[in-house]
N, C-alpha and C. Protein backbone atom coordinates (compact mmCIF):
# COMPACT_ATOMS: atom_id res chain seq x y z
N UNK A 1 0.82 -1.19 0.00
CA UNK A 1 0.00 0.00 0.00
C UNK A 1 0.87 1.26 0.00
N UNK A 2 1.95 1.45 0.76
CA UNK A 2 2.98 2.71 0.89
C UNK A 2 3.27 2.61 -0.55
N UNK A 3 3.54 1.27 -1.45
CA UNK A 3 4.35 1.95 -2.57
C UNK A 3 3.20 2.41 -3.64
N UNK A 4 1.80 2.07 -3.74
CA UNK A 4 1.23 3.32 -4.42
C UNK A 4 0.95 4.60 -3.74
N UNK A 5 0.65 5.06 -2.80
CA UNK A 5 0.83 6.13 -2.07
C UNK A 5 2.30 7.21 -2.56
N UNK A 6 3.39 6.08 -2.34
CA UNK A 6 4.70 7.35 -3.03
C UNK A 6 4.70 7.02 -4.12
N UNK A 7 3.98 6.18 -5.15
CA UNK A 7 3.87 6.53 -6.85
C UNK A 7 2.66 7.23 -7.20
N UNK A 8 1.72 7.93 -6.09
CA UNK A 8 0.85 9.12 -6.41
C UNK A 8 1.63 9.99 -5.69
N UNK A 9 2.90 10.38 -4.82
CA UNK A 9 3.51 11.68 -4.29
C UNK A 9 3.96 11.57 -5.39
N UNK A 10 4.72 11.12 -6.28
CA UNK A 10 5.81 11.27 -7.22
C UNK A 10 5.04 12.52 -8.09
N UNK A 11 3.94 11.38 -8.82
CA UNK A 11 2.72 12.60 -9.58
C UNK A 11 2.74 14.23 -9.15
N UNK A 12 2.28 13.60 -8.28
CA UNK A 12 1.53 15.14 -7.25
C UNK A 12 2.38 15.79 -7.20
N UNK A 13 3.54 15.81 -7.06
CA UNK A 13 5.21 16.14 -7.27
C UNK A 13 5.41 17.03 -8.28
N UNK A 14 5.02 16.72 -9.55
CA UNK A 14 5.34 17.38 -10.87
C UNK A 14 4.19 17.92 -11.32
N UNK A 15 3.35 18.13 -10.23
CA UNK A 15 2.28 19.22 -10.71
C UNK A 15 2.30 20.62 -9.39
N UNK A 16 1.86 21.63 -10.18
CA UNK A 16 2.06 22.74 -8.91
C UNK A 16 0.99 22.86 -8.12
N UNK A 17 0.90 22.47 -6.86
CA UNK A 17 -0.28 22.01 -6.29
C UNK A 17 0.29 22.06 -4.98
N UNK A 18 -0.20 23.32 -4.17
CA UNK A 18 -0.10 24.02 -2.38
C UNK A 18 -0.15 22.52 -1.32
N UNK A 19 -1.38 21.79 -1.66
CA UNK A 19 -1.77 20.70 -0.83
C UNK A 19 -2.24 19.78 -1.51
N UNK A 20 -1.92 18.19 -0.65
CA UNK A 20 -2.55 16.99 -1.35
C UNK A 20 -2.88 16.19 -0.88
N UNK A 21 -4.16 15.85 -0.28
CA UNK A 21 -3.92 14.18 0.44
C UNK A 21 -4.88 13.29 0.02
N UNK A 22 -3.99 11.84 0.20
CA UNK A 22 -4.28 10.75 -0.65
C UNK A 22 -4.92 9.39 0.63
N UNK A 23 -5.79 9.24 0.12
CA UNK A 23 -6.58 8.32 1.19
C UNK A 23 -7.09 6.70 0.07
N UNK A 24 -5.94 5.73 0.41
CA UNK A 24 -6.49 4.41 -0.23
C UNK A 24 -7.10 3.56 1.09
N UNK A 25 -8.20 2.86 0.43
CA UNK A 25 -8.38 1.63 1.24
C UNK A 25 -8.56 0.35 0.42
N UNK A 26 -8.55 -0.65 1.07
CA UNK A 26 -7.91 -1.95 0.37
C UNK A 26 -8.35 -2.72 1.45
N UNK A 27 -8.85 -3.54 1.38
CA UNK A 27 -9.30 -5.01 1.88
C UNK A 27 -10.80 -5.94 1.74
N UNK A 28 -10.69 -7.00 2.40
CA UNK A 28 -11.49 -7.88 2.20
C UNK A 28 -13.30 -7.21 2.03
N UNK A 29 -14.17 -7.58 1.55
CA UNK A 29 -15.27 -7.50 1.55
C UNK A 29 -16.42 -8.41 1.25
N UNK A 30 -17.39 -8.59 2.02
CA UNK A 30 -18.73 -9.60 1.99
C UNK A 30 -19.94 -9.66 1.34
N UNK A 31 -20.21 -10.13 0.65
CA UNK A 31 -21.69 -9.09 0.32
C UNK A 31 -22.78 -10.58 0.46
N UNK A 32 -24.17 -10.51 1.03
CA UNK A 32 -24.81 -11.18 1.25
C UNK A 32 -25.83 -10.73 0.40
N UNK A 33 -27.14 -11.64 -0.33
CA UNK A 33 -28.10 -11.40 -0.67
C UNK A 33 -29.02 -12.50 0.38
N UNK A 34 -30.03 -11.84 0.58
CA UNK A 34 -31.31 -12.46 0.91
C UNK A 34 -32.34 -12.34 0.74
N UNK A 35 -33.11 -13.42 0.45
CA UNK A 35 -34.39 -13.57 -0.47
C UNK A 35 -35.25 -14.53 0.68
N UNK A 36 -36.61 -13.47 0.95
CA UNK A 36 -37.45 -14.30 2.43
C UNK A 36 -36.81 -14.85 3.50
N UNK A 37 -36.20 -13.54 4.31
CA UNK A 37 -35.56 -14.51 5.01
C UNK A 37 -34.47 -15.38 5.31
N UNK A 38 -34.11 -15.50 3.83
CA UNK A 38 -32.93 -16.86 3.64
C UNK A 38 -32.08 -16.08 2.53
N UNK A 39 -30.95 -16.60 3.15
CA UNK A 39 -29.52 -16.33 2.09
C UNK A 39 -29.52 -16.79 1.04
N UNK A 40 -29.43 -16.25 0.26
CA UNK A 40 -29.28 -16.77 -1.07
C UNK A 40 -27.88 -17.17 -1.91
N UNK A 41 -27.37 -16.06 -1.41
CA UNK A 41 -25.82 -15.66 -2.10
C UNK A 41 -24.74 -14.63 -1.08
N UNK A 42 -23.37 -15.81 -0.72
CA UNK A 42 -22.30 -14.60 -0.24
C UNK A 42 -21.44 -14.56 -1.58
N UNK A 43 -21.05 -13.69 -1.64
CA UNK A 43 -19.95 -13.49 -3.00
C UNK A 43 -18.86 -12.54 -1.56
N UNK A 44 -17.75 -13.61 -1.58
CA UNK A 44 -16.66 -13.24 -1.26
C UNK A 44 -15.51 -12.13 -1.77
N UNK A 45 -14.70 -11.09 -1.67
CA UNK A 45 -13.88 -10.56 -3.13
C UNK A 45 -13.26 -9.20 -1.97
N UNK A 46 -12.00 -8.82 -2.57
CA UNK A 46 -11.54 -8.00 -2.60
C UNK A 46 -11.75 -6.37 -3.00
N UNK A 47 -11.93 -5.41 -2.37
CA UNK A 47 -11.99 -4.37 -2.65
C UNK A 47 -10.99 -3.09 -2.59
N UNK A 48 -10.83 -1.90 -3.53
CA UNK A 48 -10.03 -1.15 -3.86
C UNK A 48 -10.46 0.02 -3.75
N UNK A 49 -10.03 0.96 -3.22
CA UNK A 49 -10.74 2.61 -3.27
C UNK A 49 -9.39 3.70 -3.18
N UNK A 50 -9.47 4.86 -4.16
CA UNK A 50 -8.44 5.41 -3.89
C UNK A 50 -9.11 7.04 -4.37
N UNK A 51 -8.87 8.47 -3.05
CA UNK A 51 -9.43 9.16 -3.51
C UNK A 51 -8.49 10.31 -3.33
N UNK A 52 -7.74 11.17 -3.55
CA UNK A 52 -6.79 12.57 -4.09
C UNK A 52 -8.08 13.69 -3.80
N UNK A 53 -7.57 13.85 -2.80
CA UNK A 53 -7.87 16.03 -3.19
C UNK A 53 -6.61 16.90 -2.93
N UNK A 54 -6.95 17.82 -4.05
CA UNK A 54 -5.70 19.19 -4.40
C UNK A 54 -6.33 20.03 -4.02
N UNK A 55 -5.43 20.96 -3.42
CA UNK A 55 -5.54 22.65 -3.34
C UNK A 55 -4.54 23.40 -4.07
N UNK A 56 -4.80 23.67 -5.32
CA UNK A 56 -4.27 24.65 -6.50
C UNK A 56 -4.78 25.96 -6.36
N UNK A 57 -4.02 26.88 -6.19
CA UNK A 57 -4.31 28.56 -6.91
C UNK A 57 -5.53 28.92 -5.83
N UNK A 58 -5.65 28.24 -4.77
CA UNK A 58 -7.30 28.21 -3.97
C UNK A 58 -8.60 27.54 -4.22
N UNK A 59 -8.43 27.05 -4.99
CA UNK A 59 -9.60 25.82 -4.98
C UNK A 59 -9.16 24.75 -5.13
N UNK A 60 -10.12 23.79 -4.35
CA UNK A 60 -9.87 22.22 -4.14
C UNK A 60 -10.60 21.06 -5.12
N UNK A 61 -9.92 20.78 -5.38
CA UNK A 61 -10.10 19.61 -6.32
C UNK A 61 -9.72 18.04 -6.15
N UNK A 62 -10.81 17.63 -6.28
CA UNK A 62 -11.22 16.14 -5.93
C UNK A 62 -11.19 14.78 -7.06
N UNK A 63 -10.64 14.06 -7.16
CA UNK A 63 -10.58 12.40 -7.87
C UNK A 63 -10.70 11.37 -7.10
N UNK A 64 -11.66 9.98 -7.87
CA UNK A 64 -11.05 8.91 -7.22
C UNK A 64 -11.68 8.14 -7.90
N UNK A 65 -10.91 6.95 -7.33
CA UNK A 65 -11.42 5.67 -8.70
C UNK A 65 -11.45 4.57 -7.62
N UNK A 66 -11.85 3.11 -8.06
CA UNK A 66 -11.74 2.01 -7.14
C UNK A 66 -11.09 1.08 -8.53
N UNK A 67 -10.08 1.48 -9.26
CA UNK A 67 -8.95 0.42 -10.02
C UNK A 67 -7.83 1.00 -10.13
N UNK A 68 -7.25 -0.13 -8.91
CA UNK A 68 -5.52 0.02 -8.79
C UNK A 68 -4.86 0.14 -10.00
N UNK A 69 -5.02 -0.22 -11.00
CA UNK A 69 -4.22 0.00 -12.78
C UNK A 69 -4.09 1.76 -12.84
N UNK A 70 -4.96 2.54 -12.57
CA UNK A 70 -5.00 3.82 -12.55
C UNK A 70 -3.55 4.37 -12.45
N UNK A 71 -2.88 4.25 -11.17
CA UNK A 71 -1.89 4.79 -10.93
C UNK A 71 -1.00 4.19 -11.99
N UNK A 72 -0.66 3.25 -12.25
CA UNK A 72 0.68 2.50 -13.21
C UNK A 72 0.41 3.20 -14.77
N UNK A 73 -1.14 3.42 -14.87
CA UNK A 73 -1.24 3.69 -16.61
C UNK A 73 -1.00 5.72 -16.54
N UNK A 74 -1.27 6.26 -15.08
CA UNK A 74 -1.01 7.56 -14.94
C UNK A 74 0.86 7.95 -15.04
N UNK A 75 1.27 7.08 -14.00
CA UNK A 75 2.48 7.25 -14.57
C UNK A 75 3.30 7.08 -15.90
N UNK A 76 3.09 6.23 -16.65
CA UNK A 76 3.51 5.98 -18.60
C UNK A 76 3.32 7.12 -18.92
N UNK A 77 2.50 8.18 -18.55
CA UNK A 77 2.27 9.53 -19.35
C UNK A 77 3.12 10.27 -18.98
N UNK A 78 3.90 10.14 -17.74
CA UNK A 78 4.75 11.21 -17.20
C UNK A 78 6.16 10.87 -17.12
């Protein structure tokens, strides 16, 4: 988890931008359906969330995505 965190400082780095903070979360998740009463379905799986706000020039600006690929295909551009 630290090493996408310092491959979004790197970014954030080469843009001119006062403030930045980066909030991922990452782990397990459950999801149950139930139908009358009764379970129908757990679907077991992994989850991803990653959300950036900037403060540029005085206004704040907000992103976020839930696919880790984001960061690796953001960096190739830079």
């Amino acid at each position: 988890m630290i090493d996408k965190i310092d491959k979004v400082k790197k970014l954030l780095e080469k843009l001119p931008v006062d403030y930045a903070d980066i909030r991922i979360v990452k782990g397990p998740f459950t999801s149950l359906s139930i139908r009358d009463g009764k379970v129908v379905e757990v679907v077991e799986s992994s989850n991803f969330g990653m959300g950036i706000r900037v403060l540029c020039s005085g206004s704040f600006g907000f992103a976020s995505t839930n696919r880790e690929d984001v960061i690796e295909r953001r960096q190739k551009k830079h």
